[in-house]
PDB file of N, CA and C in Angstrom:
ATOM      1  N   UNK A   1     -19.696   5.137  12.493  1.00  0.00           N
ATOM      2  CA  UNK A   1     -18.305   5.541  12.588  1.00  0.00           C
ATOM      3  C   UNK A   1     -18.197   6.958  12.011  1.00  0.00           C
ATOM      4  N   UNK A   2     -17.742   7.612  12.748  1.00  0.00           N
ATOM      5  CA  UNK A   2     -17.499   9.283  12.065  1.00  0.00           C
ATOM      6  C   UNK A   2     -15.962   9.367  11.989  1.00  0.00           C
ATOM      7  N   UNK A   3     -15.976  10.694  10.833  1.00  0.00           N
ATOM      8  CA  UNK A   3     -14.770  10.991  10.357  1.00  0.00           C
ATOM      9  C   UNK A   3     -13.745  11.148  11.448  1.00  0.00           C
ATOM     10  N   UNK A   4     -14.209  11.723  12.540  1.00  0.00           N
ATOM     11  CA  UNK A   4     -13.053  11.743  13.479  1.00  0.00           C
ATOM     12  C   UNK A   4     -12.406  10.214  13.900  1.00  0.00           C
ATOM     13  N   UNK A   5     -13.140   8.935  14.306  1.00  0.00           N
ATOM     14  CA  UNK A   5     -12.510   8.319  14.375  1.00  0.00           C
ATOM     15  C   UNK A   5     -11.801   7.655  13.364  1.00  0.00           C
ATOM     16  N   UNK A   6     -12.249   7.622  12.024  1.00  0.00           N
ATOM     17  CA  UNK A   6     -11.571   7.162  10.458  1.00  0.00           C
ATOM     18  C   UNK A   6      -9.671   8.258  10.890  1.00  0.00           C
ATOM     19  N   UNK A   7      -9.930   9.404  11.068  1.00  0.00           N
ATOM     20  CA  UNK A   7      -8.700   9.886  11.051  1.00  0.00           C
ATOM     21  C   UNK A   7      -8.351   9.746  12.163  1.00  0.00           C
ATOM     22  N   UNK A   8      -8.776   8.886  13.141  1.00  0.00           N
ATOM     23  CA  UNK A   8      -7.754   8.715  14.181  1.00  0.00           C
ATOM     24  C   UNK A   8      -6.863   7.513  14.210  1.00  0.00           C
ATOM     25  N   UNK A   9      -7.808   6.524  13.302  1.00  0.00           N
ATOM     26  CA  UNK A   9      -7.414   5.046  12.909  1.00  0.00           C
ATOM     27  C   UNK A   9      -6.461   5.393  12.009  1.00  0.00           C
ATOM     28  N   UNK A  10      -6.307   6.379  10.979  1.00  0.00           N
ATOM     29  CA  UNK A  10      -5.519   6.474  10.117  1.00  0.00           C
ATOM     30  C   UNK A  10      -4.254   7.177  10.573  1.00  0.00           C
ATOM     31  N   UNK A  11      -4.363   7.706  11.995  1.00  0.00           N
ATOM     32  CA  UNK A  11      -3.083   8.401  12.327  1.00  0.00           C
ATOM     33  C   UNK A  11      -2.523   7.134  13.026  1.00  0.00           C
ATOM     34  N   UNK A  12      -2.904   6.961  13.605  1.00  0.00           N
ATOM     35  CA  UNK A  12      -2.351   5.836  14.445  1.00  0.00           C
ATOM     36  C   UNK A  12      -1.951   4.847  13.328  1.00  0.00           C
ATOM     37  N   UNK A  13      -2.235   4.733  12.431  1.00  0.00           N
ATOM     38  CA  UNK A  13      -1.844   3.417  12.221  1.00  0.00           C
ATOM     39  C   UNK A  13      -0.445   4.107  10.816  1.00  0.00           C
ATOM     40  N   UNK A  14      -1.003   5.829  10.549  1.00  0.00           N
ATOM     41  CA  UNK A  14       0.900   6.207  10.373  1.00  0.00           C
ATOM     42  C   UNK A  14       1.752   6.417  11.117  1.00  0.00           C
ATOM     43  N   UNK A  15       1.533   6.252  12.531  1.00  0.00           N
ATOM     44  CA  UNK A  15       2.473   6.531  13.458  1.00  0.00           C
ATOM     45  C   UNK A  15       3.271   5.333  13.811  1.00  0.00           C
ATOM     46  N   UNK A  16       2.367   4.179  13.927  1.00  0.00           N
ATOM     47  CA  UNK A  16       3.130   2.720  13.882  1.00  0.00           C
ATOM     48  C   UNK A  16       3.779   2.459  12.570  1.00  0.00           C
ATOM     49  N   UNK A  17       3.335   2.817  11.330  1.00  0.00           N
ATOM     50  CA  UNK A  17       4.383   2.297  10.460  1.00  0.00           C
ATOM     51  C   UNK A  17       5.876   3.535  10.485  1.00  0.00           C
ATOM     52  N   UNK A  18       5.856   4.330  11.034  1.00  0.00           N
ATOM     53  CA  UNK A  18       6.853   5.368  10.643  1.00  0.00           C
ATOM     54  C   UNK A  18       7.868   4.914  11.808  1.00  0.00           C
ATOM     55  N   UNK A  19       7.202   4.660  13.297  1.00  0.00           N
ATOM     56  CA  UNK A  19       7.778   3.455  14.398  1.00  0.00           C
ATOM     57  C   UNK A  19       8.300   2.674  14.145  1.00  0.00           C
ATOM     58  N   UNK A  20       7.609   1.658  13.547  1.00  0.00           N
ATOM     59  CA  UNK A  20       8.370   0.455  12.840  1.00  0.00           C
ATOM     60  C   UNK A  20       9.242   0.310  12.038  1.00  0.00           C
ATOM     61  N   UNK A  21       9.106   1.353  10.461  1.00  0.00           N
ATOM     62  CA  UNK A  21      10.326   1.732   9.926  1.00  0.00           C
ATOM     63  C   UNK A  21      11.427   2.441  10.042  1.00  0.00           C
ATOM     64  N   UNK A  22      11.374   2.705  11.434  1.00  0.00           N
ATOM     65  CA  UNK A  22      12.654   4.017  11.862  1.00  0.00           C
ATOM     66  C   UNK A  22      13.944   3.169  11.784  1.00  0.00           C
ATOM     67  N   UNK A  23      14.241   2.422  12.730  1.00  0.00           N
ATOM     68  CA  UNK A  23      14.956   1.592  12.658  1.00  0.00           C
ATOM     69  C   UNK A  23      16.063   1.530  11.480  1.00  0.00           C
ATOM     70  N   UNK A  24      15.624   0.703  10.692  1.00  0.00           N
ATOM     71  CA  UNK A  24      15.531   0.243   9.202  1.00  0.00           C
ATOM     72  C   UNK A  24      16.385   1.175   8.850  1.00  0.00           C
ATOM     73  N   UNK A  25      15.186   2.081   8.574  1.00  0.00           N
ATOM     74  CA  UNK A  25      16.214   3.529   7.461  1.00  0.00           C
ATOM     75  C   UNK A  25      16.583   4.053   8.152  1.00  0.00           C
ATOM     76  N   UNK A  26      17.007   4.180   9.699  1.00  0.00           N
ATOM     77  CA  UNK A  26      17.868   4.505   9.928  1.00  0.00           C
ATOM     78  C   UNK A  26      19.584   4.079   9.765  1.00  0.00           C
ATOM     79  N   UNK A  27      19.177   2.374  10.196  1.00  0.00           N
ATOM     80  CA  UNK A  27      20.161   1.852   9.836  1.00  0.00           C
ATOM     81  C   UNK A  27      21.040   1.820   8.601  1.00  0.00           C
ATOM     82  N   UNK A  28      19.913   2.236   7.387  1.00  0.00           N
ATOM     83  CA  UNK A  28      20.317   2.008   6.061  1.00  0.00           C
ATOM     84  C   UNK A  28      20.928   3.563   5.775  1.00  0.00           C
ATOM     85  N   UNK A  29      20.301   4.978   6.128  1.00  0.00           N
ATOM     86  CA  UNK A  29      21.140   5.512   6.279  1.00  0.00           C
ATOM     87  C   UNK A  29      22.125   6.025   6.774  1.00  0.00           C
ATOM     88  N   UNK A  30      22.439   5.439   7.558  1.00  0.00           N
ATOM     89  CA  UNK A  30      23.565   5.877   8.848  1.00  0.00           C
ATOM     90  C   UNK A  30      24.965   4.691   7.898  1.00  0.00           C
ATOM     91  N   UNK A  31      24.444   3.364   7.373  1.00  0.00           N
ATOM     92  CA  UNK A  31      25.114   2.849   6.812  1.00  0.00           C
ATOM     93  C   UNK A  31      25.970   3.336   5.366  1.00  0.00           C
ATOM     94  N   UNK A  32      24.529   3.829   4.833  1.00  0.00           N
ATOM     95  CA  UNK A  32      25.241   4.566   3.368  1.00  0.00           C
ATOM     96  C   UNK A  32      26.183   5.055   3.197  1.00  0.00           C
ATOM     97  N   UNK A  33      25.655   6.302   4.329  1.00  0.00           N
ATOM     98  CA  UNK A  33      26.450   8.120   4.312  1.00  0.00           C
ATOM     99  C   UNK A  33      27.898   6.872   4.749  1.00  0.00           C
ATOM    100  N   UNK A  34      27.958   6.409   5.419  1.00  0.00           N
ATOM    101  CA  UNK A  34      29.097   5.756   5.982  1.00  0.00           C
ATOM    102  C   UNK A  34      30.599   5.332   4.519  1.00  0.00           C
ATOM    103  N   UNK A  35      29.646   4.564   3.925  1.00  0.00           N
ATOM    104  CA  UNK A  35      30.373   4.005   2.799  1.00  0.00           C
ATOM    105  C   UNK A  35      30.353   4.893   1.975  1.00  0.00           C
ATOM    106  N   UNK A  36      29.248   6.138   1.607  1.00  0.00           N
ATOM    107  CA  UNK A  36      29.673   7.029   0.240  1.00  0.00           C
ATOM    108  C   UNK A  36      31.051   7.560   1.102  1.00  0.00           C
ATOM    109  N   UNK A  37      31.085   7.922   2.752  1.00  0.00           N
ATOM    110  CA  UNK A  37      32.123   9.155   2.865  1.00  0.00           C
ATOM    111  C   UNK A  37      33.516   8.077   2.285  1.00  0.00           C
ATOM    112  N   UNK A  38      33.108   6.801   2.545  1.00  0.00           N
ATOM    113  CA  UNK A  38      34.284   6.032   2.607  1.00  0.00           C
ATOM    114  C   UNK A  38      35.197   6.226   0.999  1.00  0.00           C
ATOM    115  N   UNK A  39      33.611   5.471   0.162  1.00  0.00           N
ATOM    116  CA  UNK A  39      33.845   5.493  -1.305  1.00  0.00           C
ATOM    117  C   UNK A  39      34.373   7.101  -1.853  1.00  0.00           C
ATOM    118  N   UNK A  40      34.403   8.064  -1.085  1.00  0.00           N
ATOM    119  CA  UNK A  40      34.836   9.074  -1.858  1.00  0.00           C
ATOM    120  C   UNK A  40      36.034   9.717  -1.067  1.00  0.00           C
ATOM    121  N   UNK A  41      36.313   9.306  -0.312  1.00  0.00           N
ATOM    122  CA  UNK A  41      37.580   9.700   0.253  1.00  0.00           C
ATOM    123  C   UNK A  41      38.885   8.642  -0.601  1.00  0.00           C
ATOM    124  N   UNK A  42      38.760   7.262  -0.667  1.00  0.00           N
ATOM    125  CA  UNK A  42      39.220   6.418  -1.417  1.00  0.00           C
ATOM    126  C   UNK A  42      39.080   6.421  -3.206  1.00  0.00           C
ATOM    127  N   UNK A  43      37.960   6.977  -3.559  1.00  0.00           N
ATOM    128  CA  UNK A  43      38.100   6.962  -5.037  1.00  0.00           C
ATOM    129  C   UNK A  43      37.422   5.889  -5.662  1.00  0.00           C
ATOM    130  N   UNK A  44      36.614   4.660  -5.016  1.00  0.00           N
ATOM    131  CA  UNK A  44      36.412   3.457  -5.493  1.00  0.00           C
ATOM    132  C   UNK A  44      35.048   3.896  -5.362  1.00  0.00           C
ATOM    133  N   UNK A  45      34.822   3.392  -6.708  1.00  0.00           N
ATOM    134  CA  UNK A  45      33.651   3.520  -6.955  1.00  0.00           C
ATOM    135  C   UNK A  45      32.341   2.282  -7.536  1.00  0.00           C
ATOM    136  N   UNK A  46      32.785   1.362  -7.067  1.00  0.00           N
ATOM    137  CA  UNK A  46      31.561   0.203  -6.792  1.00  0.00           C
ATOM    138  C   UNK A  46      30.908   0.399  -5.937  1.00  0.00           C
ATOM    139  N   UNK A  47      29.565  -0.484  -7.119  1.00  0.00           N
ATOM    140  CA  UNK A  47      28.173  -0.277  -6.150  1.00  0.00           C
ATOM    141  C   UNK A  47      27.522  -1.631  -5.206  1.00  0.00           C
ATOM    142  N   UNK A  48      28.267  -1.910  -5.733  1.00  0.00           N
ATOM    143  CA  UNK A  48      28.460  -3.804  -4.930  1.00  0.00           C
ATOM    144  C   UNK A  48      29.046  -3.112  -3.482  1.00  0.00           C
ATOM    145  N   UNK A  49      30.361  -2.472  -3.045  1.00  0.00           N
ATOM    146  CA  UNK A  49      30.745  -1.423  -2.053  1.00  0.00           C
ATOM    147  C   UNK A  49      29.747  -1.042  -1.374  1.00  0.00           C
ATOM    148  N   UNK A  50      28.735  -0.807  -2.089  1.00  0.00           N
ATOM    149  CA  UNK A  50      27.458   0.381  -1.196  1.00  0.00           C
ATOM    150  C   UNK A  50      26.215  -0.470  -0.739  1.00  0.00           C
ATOM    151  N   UNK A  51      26.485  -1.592  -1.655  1.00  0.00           N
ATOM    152  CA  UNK A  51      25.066  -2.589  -1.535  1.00  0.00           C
ATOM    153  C   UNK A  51      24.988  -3.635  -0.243  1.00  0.00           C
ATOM    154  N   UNK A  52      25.923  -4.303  -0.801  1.00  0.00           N
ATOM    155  CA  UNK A  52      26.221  -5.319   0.225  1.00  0.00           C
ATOM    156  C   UNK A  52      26.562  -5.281   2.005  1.00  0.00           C
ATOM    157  N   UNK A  53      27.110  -4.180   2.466  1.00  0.00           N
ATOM    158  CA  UNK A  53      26.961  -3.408   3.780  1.00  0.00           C
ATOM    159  C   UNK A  53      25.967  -3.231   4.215  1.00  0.00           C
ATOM    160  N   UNK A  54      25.627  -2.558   3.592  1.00  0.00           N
ATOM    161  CA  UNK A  54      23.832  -1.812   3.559  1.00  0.00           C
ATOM    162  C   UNK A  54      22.595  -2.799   4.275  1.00  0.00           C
ATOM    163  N   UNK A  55      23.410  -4.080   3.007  1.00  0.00           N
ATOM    164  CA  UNK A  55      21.823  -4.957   3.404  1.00  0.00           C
ATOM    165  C   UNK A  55      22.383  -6.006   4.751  1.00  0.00           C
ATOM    166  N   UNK A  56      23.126  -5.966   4.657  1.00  0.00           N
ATOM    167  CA  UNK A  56      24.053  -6.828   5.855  1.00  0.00           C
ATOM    168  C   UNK A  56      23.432  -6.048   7.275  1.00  0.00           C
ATOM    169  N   UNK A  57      23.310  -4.668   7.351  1.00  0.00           N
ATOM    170  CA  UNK A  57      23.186  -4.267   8.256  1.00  0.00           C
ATOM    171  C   UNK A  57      22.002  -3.998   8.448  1.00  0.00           C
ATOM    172  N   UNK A  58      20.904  -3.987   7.685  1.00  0.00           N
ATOM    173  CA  UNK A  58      19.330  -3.786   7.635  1.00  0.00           C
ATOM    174  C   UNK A  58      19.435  -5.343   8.022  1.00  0.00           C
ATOM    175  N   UNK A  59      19.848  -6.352   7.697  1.00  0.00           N
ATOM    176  CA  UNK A  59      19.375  -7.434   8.095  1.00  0.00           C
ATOM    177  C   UNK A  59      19.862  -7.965   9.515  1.00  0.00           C
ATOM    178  N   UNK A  60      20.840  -7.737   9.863  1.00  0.00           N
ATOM    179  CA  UNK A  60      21.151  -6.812  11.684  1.00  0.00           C
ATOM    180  C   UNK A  60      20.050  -6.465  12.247  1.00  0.00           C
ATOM    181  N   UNK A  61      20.017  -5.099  11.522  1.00  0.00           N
ATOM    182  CA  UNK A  61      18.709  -4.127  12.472  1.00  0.00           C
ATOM    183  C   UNK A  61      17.683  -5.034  12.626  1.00  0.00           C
ATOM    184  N   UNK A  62      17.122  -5.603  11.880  1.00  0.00           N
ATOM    185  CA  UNK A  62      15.964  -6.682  11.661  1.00  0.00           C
ATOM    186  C   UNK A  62      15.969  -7.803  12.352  1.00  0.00           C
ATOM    187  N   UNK A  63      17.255  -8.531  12.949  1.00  0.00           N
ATOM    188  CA  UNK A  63      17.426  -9.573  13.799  1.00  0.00           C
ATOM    189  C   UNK A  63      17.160  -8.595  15.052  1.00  0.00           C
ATOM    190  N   UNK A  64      17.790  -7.684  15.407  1.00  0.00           N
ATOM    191  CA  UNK A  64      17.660  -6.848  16.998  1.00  0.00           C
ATOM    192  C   UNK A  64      16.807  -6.237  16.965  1.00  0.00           C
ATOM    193  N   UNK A  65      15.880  -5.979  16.253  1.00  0.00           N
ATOM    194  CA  UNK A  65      14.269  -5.392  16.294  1.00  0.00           C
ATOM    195  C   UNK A  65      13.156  -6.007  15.625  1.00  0.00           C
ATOM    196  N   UNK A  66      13.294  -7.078  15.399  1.00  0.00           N
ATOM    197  CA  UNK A  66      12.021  -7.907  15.074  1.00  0.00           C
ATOM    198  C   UNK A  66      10.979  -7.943  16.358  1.00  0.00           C
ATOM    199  N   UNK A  67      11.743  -8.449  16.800  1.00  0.00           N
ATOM    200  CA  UNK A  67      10.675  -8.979  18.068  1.00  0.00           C
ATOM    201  C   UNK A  67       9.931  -7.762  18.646  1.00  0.00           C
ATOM    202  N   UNK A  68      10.324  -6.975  18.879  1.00  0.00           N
ATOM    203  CA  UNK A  68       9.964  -5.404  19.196  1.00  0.00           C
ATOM    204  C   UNK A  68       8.990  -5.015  18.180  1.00  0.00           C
ATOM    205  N   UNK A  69       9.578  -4.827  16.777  1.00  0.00           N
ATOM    206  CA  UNK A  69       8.289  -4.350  15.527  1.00  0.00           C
ATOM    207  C   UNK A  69       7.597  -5.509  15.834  1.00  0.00           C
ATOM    208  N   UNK A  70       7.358  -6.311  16.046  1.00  0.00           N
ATOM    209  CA  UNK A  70       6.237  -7.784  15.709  1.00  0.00           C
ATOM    210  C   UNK A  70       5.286  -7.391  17.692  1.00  0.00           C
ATOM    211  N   UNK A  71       5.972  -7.215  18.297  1.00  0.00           N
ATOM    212  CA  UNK A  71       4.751  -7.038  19.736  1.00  0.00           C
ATOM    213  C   UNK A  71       4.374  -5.524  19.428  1.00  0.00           C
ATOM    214  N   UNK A  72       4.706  -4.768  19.201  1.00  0.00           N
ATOM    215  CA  UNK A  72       4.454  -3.530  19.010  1.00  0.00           C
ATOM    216  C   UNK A  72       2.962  -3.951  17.776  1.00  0.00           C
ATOM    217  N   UNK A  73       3.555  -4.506  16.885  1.00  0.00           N
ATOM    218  CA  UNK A  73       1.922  -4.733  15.884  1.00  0.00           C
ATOM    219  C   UNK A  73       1.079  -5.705  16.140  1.00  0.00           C
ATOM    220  N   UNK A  74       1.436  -6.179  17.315  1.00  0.00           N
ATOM    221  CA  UNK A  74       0.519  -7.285  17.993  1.00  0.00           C
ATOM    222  C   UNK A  74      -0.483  -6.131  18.753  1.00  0.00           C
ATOM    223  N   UNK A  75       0.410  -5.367  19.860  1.00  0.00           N
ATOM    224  CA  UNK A  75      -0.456  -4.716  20.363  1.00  0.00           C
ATOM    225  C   UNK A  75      -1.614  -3.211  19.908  1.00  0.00           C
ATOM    226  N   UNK A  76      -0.980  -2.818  18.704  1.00  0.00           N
ATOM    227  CA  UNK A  76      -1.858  -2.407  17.864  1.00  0.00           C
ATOM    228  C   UNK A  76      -2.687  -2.736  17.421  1.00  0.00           C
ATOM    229  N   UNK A  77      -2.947  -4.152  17.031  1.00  0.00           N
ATOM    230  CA  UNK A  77      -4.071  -4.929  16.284  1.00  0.00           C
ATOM    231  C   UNK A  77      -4.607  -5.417  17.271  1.00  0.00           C
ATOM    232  N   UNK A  78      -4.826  -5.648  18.683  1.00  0.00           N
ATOM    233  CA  UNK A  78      -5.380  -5.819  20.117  1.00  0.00           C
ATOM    234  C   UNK A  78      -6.347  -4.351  19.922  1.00  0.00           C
ATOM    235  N   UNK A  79      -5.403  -2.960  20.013  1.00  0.00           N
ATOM    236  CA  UNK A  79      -5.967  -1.712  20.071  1.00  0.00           C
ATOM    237  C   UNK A  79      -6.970  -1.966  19.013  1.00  0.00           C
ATOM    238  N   UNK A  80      -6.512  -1.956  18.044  1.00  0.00           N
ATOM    239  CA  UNK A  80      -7.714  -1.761  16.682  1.00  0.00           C
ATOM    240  C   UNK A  80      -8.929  -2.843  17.414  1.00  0.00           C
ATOM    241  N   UNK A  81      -8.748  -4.056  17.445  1.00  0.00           N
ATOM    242  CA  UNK A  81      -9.973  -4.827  18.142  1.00  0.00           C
ATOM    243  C   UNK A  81     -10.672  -4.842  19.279  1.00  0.00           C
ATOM    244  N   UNK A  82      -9.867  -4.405  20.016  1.00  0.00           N
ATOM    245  CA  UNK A  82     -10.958  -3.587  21.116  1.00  0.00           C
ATOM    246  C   UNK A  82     -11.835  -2.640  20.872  1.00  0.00           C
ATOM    247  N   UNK A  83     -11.425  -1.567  19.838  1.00  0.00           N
ATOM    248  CA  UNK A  83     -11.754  -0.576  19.372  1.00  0.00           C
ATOM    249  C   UNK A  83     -13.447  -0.725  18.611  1.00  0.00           C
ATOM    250  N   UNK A  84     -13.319  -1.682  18.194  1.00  0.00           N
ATOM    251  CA  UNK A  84     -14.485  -2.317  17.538  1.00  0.00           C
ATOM    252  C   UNK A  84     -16.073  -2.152  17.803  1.00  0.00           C
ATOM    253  N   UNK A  85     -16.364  -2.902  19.095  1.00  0.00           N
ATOM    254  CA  UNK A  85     -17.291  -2.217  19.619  1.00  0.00           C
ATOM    255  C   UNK A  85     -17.945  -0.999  19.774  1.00  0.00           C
ATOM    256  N   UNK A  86     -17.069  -0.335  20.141  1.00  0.00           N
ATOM    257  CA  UNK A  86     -16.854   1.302  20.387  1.00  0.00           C
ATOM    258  C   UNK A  86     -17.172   1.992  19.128  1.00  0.00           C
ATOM    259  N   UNK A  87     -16.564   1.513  17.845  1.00  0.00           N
ATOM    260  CA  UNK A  87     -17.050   2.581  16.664  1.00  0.00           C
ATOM    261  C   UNK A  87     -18.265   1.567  16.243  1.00  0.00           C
ATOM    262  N   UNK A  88     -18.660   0.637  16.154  1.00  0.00           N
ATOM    263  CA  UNK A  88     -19.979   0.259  15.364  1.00  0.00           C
ATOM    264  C   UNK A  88     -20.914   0.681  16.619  1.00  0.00           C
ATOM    265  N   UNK A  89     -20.682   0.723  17.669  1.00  0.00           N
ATOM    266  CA  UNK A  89     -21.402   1.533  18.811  1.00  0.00           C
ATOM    267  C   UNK A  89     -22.151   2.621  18.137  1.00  0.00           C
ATOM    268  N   UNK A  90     -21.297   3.807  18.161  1.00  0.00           N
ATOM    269  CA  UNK A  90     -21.371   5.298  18.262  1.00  0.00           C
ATOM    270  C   UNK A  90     -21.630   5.525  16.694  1.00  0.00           C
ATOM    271  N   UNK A  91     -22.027   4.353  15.500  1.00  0.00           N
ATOM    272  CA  UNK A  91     -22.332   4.559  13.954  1.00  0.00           C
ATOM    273  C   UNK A  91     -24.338   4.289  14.369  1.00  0.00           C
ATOM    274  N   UNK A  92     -24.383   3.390  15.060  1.00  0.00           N
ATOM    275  CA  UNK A  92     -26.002   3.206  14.962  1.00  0.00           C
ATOM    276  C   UNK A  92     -26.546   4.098  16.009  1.00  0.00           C
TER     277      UNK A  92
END
């Protein structure tokens, strides 16, 4: 196995987690900014206000994109095992 494929395994496999977590923090910040503009136009300043939305809606995002993040890392870990052959191949 040579360095080129070590850093190709390692890109790929930051490109699926940054894939997979887009979502997420997106949701979580698109949610925030939402409630700070809220919390500061209003004056109220609980953090129970900022929390509880937040996770309500990451756990949303997570019902409407599970299935998507979960075949998406199915078919990555297919890629990685196919792959197999191929680098203990090209090491001996």
């Amino acid at each position: 196995m040579n360095t080129n494929a070590i850093l190709d395994i390692a890109m790929q496999g930051l490109l699926i987690t940054a894939k997979l977590a887009a979502p997420i923090v997106i949701t979580a910040l698109v949610v925030g900014f939402a409630i700070s503009l809220i919390q500061s136009i209003t004056q109220i300043q609980e953090v129970t206000l900022s929390f509880v939305p937040k996770a309500a809606a990451v756990g949303v995002a997570m019902l409407i994109c599970g299935h998507w993040m979960i075949s998406e890392m199915i078919s990555f870990t297919h890629v990685l095992f196919e792959q197999i052959p191929i680098l203990l191949g090209s090491a001996g």
